[in-house]
Protein backbone atom coordinates (compact mmCIF):
# COMPACT_ATOMS: atom_id res chain seq x y z
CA UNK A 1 83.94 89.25 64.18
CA UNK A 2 80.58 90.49 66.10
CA UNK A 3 80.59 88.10 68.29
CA UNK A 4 84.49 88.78 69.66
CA UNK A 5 82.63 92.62 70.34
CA UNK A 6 79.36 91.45 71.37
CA UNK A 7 80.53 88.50 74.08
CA UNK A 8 82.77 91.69 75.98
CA UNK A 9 80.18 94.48 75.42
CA UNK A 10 77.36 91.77 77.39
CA UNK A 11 79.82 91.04 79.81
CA UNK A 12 80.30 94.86 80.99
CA UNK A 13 76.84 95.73 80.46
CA UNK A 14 76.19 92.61 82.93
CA UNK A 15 78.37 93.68 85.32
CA UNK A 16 77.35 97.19 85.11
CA UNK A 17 73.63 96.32 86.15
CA UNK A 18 74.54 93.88 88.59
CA UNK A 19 76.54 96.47 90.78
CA UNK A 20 73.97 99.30 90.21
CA UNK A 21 71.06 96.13 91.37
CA UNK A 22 73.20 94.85 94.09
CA UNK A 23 74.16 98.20 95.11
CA UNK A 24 78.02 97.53 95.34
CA UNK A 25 80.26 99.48 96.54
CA UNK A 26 83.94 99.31 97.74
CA UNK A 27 84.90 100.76 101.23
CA UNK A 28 88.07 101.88 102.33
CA UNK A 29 88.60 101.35 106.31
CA UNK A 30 91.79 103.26 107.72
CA UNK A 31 93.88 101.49 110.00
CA UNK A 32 93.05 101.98 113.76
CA UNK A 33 89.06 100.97 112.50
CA UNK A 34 87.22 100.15 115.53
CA UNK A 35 85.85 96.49 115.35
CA UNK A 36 87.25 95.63 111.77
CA UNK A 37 91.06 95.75 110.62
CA UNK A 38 92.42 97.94 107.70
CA UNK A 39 90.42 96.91 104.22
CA UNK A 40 89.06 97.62 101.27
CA UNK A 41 85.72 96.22 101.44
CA UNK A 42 83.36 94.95 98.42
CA UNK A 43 80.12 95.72 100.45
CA UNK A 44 76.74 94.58 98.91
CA UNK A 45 73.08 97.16 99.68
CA UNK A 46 75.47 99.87 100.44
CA UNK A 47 72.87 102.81 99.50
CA UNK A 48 74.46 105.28 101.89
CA UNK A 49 78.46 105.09 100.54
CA UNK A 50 79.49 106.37 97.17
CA UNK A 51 81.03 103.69 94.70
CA UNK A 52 84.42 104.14 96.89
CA UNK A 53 83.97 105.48 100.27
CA UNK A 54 85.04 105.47 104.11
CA UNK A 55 82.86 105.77 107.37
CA UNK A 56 84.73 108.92 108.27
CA UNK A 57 84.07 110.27 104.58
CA UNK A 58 80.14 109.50 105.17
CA UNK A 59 80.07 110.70 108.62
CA UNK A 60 81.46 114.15 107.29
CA UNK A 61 78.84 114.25 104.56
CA UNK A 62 76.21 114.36 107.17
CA UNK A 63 74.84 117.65 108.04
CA UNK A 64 74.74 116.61 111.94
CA UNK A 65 76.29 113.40 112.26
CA UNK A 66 75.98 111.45 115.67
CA UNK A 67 78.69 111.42 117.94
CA UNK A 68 78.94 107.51 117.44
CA UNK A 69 78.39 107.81 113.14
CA UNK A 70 81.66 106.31 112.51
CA UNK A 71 81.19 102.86 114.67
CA UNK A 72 77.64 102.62 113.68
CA UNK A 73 78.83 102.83 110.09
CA UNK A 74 81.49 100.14 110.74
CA UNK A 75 78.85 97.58 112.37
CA UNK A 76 76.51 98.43 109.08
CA UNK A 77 79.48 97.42 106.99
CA UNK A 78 80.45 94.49 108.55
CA UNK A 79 77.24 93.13 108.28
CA UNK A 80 77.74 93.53 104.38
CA UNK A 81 81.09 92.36 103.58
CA UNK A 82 81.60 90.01 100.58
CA UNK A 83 84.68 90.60 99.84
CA UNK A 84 88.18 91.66 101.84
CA UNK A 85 90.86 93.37 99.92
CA UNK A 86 93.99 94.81 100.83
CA UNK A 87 94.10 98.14 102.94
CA UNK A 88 94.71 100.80 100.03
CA UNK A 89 95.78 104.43 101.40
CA UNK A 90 95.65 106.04 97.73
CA UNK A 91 91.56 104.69 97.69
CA UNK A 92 91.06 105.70 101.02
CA UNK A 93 92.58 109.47 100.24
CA UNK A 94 90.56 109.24 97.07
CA UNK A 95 87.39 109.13 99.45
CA UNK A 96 88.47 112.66 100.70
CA UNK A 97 87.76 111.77 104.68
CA UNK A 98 88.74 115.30 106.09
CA UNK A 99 87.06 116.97 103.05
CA UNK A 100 83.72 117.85 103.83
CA UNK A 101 84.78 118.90 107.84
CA UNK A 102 87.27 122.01 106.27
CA UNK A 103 86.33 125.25 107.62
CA UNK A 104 87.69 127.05 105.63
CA UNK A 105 86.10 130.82 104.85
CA UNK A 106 84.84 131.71 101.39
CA UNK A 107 87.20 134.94 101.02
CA UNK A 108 90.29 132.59 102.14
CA UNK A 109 89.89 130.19 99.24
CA UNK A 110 92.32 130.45 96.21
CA UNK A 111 89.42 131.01 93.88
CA UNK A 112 88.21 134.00 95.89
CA UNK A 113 91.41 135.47 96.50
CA UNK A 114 92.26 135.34 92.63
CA UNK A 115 89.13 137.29 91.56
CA UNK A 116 89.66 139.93 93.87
């Protein structure tokens, strides 16, 4: 009986420290991508994504991004491909891509408004 929890416990503890060594991460590209089609990518030494990300997600992260962050992201990534999987628009609006570019005011928030 330890061994049937042992063998699955070694198994996810495996492939926990193999995706935090490898750095893995899974990468959402949006249809109308610029070298690479739609995807979800399994992307290997991705230290600048989250665990699932997009370009346009990291590019909005950036306090100043470059006018070109979005392609150079995309020829990053497709050095670093190991895996193609379906185009998924529920990861890719998981990723929040127009998130982090709201300009939205403080007092115009629902949180704000609420208190006052």
């Amino acid at each position: 009986m330890k061994l049937l929890l042992q063998v699955p416990t070694a198994i996810i503890v495996v492939l926990i420290l193999s995706t935090w060594i490898a750095s893995l991460r899974f990468v959402v590209l949006p249809p109308g991508s610029f070298k690479l089609r739609a995807m979800t990518a399994l992307v290997y030494q991705g230290h600048d994504y989250r665990l699932v990300d997009s370009p346009r997600a990291m590019c909005g992260r950036q306090a100043y991004p470059a006018k070109n962050c979005e392609e150079v992201a995309m020829n990053h990534l497709g050095k670093r491909v190991l895996f193609r999987l379906p185009y998924s628009q529920w990861l890719y609006d998981f990723t929040e891509p127009g998130a982090a570019a709201s300009t939205v005011a403080v007092e115009d928030t629902p949180l704000r408004s609420s208190i006052q």
